[in-house]
Protein backbone atom coordinates (compact mmCIF):
# COMPACT_ATOMS: atom_id res chain seq x y z
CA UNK A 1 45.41 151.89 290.46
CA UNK A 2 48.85 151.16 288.64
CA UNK A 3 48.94 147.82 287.20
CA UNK A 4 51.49 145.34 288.95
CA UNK A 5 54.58 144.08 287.36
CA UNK A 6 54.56 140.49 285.46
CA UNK A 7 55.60 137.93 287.45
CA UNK A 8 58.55 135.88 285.66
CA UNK A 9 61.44 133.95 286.06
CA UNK A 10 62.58 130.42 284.46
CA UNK A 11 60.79 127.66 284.87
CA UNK A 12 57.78 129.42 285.37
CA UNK A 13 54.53 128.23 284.07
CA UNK A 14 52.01 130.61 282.74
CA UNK A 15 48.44 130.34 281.37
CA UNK A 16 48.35 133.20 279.06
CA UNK A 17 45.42 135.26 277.54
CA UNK A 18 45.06 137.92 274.63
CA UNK A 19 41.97 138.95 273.52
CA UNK A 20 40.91 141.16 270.42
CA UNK A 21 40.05 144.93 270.74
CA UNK A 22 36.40 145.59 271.85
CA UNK A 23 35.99 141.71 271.66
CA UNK A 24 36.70 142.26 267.71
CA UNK A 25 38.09 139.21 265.28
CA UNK A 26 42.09 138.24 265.34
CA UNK A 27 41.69 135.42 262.83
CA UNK A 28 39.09 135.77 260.17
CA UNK A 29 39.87 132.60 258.11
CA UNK A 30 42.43 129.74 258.31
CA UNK A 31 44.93 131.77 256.66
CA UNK A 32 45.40 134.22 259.45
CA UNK A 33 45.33 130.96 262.01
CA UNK A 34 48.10 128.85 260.03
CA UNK A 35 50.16 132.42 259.86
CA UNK A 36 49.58 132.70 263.38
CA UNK A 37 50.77 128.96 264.46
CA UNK A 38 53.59 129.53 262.24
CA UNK A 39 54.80 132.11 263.69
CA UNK A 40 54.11 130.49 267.30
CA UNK A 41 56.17 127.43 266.32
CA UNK A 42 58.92 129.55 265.32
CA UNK A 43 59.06 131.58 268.73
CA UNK A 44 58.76 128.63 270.27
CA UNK A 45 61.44 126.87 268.38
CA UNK A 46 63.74 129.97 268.62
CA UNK A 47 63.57 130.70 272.39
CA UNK A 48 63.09 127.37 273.44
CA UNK A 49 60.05 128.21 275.05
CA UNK A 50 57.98 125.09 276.27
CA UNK A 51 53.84 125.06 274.71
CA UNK A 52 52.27 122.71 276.56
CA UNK A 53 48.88 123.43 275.31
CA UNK A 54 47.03 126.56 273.26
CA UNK A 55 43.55 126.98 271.76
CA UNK A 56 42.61 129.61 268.84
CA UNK A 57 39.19 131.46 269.34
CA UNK A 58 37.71 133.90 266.94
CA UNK A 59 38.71 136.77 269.17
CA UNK A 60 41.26 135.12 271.16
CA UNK A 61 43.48 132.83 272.10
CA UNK A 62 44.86 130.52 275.08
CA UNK A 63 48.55 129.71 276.12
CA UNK A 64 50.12 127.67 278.55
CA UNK A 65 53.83 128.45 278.30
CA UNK A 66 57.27 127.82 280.51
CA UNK A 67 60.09 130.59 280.49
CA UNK A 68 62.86 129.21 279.78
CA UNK A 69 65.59 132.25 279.65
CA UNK A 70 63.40 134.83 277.19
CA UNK A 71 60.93 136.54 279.61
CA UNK A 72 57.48 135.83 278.32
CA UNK A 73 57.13 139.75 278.15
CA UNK A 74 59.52 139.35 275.59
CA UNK A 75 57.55 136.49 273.51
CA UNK A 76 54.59 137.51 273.55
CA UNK A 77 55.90 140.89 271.83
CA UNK A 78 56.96 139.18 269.45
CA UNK A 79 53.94 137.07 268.60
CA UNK A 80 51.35 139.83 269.12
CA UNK A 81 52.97 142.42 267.21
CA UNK A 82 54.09 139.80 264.71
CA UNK A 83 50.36 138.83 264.28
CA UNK A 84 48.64 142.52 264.33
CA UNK A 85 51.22 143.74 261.83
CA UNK A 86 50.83 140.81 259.43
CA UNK A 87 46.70 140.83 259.93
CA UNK A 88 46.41 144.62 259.42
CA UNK A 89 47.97 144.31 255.91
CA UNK A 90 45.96 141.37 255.09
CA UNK A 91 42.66 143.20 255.95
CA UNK A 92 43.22 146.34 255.25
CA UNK A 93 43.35 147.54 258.51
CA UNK A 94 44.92 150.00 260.80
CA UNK A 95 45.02 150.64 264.90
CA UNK A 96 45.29 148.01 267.88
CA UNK A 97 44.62 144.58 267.05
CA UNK A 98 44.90 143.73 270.55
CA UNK A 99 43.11 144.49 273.72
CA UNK A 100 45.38 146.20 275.68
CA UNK A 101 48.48 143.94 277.03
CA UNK A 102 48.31 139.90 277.37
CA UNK A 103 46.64 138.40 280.15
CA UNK A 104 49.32 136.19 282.21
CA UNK A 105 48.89 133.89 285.30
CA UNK A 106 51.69 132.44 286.89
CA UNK A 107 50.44 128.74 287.94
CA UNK A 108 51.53 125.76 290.58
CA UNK A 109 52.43 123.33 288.24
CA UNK A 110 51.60 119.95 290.59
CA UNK A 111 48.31 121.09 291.17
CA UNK A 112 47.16 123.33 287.86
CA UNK A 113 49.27 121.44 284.99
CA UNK A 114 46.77 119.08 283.78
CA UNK A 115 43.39 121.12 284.50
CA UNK A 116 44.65 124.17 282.61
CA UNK A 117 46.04 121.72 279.45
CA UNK A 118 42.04 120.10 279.69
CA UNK A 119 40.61 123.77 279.79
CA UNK A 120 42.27 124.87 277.77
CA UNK A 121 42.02 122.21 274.89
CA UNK A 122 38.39 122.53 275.27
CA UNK A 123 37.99 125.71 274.83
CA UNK A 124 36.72 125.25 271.04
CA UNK A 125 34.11 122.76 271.94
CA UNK A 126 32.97 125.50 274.73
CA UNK A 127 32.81 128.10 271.66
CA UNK A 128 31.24 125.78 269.95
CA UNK A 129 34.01 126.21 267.21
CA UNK A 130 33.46 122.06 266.90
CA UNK A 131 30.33 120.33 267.36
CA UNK A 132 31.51 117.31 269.29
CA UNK A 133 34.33 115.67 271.28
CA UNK A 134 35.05 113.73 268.22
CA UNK A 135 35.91 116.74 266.27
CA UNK A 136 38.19 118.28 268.86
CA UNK A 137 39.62 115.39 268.25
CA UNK A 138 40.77 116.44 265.02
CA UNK A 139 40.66 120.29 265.19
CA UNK A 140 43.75 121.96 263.68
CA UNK A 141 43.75 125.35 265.88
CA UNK A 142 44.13 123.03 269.17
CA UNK A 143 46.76 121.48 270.97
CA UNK A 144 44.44 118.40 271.86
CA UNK A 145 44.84 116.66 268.00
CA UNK A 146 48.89 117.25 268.67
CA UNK A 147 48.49 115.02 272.11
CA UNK A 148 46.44 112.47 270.76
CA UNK A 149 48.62 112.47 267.87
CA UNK A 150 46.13 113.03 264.95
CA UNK A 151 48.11 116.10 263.91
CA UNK A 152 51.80 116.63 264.55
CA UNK A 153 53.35 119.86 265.45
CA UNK A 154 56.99 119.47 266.39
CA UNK A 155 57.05 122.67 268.57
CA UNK A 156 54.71 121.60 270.86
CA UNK A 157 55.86 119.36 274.00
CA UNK A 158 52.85 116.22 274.20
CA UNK A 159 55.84 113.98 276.24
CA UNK A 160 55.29 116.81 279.32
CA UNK A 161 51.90 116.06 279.81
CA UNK A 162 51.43 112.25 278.28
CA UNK A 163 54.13 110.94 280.89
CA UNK A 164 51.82 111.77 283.71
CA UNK A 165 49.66 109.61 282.26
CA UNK A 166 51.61 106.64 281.70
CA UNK A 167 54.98 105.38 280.21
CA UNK A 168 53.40 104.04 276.89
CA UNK A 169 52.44 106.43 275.07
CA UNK A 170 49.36 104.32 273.50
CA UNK A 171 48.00 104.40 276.95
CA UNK A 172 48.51 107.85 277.88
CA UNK A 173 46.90 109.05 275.00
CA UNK A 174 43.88 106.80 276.19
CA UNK A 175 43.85 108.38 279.69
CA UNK A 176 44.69 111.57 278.42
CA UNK A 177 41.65 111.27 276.51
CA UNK A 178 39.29 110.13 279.11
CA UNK A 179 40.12 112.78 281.63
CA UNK A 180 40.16 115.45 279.01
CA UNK A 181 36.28 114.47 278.38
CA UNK A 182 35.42 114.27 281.93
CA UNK A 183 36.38 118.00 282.00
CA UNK A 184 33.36 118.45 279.21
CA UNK A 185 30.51 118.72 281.95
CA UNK A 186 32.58 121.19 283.72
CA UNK A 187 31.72 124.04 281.52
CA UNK A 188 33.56 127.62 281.94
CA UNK A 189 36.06 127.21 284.99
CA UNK A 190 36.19 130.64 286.01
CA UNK A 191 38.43 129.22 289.04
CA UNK A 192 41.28 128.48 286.27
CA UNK A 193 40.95 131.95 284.57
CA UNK A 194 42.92 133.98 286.91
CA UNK A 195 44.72 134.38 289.96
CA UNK A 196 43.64 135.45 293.66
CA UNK A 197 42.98 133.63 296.92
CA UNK A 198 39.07 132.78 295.67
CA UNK A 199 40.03 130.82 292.32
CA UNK A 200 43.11 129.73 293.96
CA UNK A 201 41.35 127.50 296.89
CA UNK A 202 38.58 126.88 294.43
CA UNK A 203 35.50 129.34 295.66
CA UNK A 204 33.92 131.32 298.37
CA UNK A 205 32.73 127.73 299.89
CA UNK A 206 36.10 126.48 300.56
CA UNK A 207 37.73 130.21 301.42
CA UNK A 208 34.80 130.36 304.37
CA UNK A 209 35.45 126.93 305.23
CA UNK A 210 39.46 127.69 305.60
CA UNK A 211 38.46 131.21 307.59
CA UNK A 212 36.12 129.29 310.36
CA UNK A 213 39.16 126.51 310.81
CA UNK A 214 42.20 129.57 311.06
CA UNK A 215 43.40 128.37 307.99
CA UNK A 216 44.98 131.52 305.65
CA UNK A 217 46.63 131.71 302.95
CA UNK A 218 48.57 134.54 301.03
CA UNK A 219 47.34 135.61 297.85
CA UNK A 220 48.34 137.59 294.61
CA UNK A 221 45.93 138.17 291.54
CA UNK A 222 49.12 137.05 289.38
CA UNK A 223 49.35 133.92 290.77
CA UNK A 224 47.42 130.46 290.56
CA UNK A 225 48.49 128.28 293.47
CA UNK A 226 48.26 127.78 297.14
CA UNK A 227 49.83 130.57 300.18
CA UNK A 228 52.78 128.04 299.93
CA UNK A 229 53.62 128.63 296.53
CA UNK A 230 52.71 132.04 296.44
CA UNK A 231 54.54 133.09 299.08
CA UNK A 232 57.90 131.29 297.19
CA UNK A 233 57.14 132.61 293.97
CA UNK A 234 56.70 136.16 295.36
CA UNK A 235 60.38 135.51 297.03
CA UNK A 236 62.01 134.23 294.11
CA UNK A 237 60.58 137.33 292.36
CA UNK A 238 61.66 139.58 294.71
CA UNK A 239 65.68 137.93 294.94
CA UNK A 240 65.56 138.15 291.32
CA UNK A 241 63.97 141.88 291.70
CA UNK A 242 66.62 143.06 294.11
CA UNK A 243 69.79 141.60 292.30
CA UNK A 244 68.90 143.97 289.52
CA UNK A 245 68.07 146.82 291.83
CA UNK A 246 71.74 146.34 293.42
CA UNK A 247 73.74 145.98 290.71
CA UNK A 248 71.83 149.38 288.93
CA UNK A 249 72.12 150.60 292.38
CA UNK A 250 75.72 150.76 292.69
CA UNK A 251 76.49 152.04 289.19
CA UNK A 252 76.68 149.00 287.14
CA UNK A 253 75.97 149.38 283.21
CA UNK A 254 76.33 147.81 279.63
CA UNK A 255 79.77 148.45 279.51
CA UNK A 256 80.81 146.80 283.00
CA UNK A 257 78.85 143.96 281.55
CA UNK A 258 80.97 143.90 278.70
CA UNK A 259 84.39 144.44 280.54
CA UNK A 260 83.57 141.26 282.81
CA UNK A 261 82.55 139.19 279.58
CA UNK A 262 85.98 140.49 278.32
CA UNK A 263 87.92 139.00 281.50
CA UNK A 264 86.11 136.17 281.65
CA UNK A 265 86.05 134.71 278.08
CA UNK A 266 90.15 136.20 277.86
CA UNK A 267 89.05 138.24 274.65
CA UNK A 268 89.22 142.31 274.22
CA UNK A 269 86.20 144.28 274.64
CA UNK A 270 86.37 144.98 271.19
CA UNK A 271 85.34 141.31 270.56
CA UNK A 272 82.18 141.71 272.72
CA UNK A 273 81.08 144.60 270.51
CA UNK A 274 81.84 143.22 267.31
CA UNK A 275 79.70 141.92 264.39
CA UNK A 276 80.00 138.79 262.68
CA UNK A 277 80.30 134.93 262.75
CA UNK A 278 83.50 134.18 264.77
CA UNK A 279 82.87 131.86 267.36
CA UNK A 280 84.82 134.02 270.44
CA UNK A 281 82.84 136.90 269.12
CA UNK A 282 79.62 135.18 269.30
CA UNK A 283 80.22 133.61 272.55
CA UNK A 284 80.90 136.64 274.40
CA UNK A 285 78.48 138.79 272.68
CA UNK A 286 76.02 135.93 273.62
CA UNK A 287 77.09 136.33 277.55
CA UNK A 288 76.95 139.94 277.24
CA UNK A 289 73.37 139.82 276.19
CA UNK A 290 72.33 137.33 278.65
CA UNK A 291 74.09 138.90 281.81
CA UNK A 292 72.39 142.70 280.80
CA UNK A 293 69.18 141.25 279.70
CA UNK A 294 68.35 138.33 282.87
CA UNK A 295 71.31 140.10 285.57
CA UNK A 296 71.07 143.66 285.16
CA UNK A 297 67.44 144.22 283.44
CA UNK A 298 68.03 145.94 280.46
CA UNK A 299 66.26 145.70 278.08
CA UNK A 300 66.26 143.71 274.59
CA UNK A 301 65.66 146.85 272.60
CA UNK A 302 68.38 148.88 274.42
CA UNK A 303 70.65 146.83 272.86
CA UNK A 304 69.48 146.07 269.87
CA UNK A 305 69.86 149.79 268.93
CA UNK A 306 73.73 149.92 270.54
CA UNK A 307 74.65 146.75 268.75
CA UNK A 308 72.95 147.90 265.60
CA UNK A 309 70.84 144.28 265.39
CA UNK A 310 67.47 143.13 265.76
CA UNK A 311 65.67 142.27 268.87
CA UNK A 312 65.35 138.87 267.90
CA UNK A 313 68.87 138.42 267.33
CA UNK A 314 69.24 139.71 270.72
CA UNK A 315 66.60 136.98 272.04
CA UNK A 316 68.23 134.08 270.23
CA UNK A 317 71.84 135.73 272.04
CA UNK A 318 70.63 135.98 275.49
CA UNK A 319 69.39 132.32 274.63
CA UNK A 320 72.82 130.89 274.01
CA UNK A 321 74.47 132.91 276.65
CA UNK A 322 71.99 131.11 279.27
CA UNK A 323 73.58 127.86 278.03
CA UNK A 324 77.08 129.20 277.82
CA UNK A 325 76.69 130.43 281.52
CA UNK A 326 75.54 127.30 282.98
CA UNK A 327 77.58 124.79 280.84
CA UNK A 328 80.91 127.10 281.83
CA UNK A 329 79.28 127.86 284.91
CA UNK A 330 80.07 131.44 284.91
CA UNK A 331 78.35 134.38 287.43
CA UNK A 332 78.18 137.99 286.48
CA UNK A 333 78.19 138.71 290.74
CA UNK A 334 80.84 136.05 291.32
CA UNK A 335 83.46 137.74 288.74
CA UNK A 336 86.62 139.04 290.53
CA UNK A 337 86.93 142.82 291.10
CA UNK A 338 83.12 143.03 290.99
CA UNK A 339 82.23 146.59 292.08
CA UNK A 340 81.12 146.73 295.93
């Protein structure tokens, strides 16, 4: 059966998974962890992705991310094949790091937020990576030290989860606390590690329950949440979905792109292509990337290789066009003479 598409769009929140090949090591020592957090923070930092909480295992790791305009396709690219390329010189190695591609669950933030940031943070003390609650407490390859603020990490966003708590932070971190160790007894949630109708109304119990009452719900294996939000985030998948699909539909490529960036911004289409530091050129290159990339769904490597530049350079561009776009509030579909 063909695997389904990712589910993504901004402001989505995603509990991520990546495990390593035939259940084999992705951090050996606390080298490869600190490389692997550094280059976390710096994706992070760079795309302005929100990490609201992550956990490193032997063999793999835990996530909970928010798109903000990089896809988390895109990210986690980055970071995997970042990590395997940097590990495989270390060791000595060669092949897939990796098992296959990232695991990724789209989640109802109201209901899933704070369970998946207290299943995930104790994932070590499940491992048995620590030895107590007091030790999670102070683990460095867990976002739980970070919240209670016995490490800092200036990448990772505490004030997301420790205002649900309370306003002072002294008391949040208290609460936090508490309800994180409440989760201990819990053990391995397997109702938080994935998507699907069962996990998502919490069992067969409660699905039978719902079934005898008349009461169903639509369901996706991507998605973490009740029919309600399913049923939304499948339609604001699907607008996104078809927006591209029309605008490839009808003809409309790079170059369009760059001709309504060029009307828009009042500079030649030269500028668009161009190299360099100006800021006009970096503007509209920036809007040019972020129209073709989030608008018209081409991708980062496409045109990386026309403009002669990195992907990442692309991600930081499509970044800044995002905020040029709304601050300007500019529309690749509402530009005049758009094709019809």
């Amino acid at each position: 059966m063909p695997r389904q598409s990712r589910l993504d769009f901004p402001g989505a929140l995603h509990h991520i998974m990546a495990r390593g090949i035939e259940n084999r090591l992705i951090f050996i020592n606390d080298a490869d962890r600190a490389k692997f957090l550094e280059r976390l923070g710096e994706l992070v930092q760079d795309t302005q992705t929100p990490c609201l909480a992550w956990a490193l295992l032997p063999n793999h790791f835990h996530l909970l991310l928010k798109t903000d305009q990089t896809p988390i396709s895109t990210f986690m690219r980055r970071l995997m094949t970042g990590h395997a390329t940097w590990f495989n010189t270390r060791h000595q190695r060669s092949g897939h790091l990796f098992q296959n591609r990232f695991k990724s669950i789209l989640c109802q933030e109201d209901t899933y937020l704070l369970e998946l940031v207290r299943y995930i943070h104790l994932n070590p003390l499940r491992a048995r990576q620590v030895k107590d609650y007091a030790e999670l407490c102070q683990y460095p390859y867990c976002g739980h030290s970070v919240i209670l603020g016995n490490s800092k990490l200036d990448w990772q966003q505490t004030a997301a989860v420790l205002t649900l708590f309370d306003k002072k932070p002294s008391t949040a971190r208290r609460r936090y606390s508490q309800f994180v160790q409440k989760g201990i007894a819990q053990g391995n949630r397997s109702d938080l590690n994935g998507g699907g109708l069962i996990r998502s109304v919490g069992g067969w119990t409660v699905l039978k329950t719902m079934r005898r009452a008349n009461a169903y719900q639509r369901s996706d294996e991507r998605i973490l949440g009740d029919g309600d939000f399913v049923k939304s985030t499948l339609h604001a998948y699907d607008q996104s979905f078809e927006k591209k699909y029309l605008l490839k539909s009808k003809g409309y490529t790079l170059d369009d792109v760059v001709n309504r960036v060029s009307e828009t911004l009042n500079v030649k289409p030269q500028v668009v292509w161009a190299n360099g530091k100006h800021r006009k050129t970096v503007e509209a290159r920036s809007l040019m990337c972020y129209w073709a990339v989030r608008e018209l769904g081409l991708s980062m490597t496409e045109i990386a290789r026309k403009l002669d530049i990195s992907v990442a350079a692309i991600s930081y561009s499509v970044t800044r066009g995002a905020k040029i776009a709304a601050i300007k509030n500019l529309s690749l579909t509402d530009l005049k003479n758009f094709k019809t």
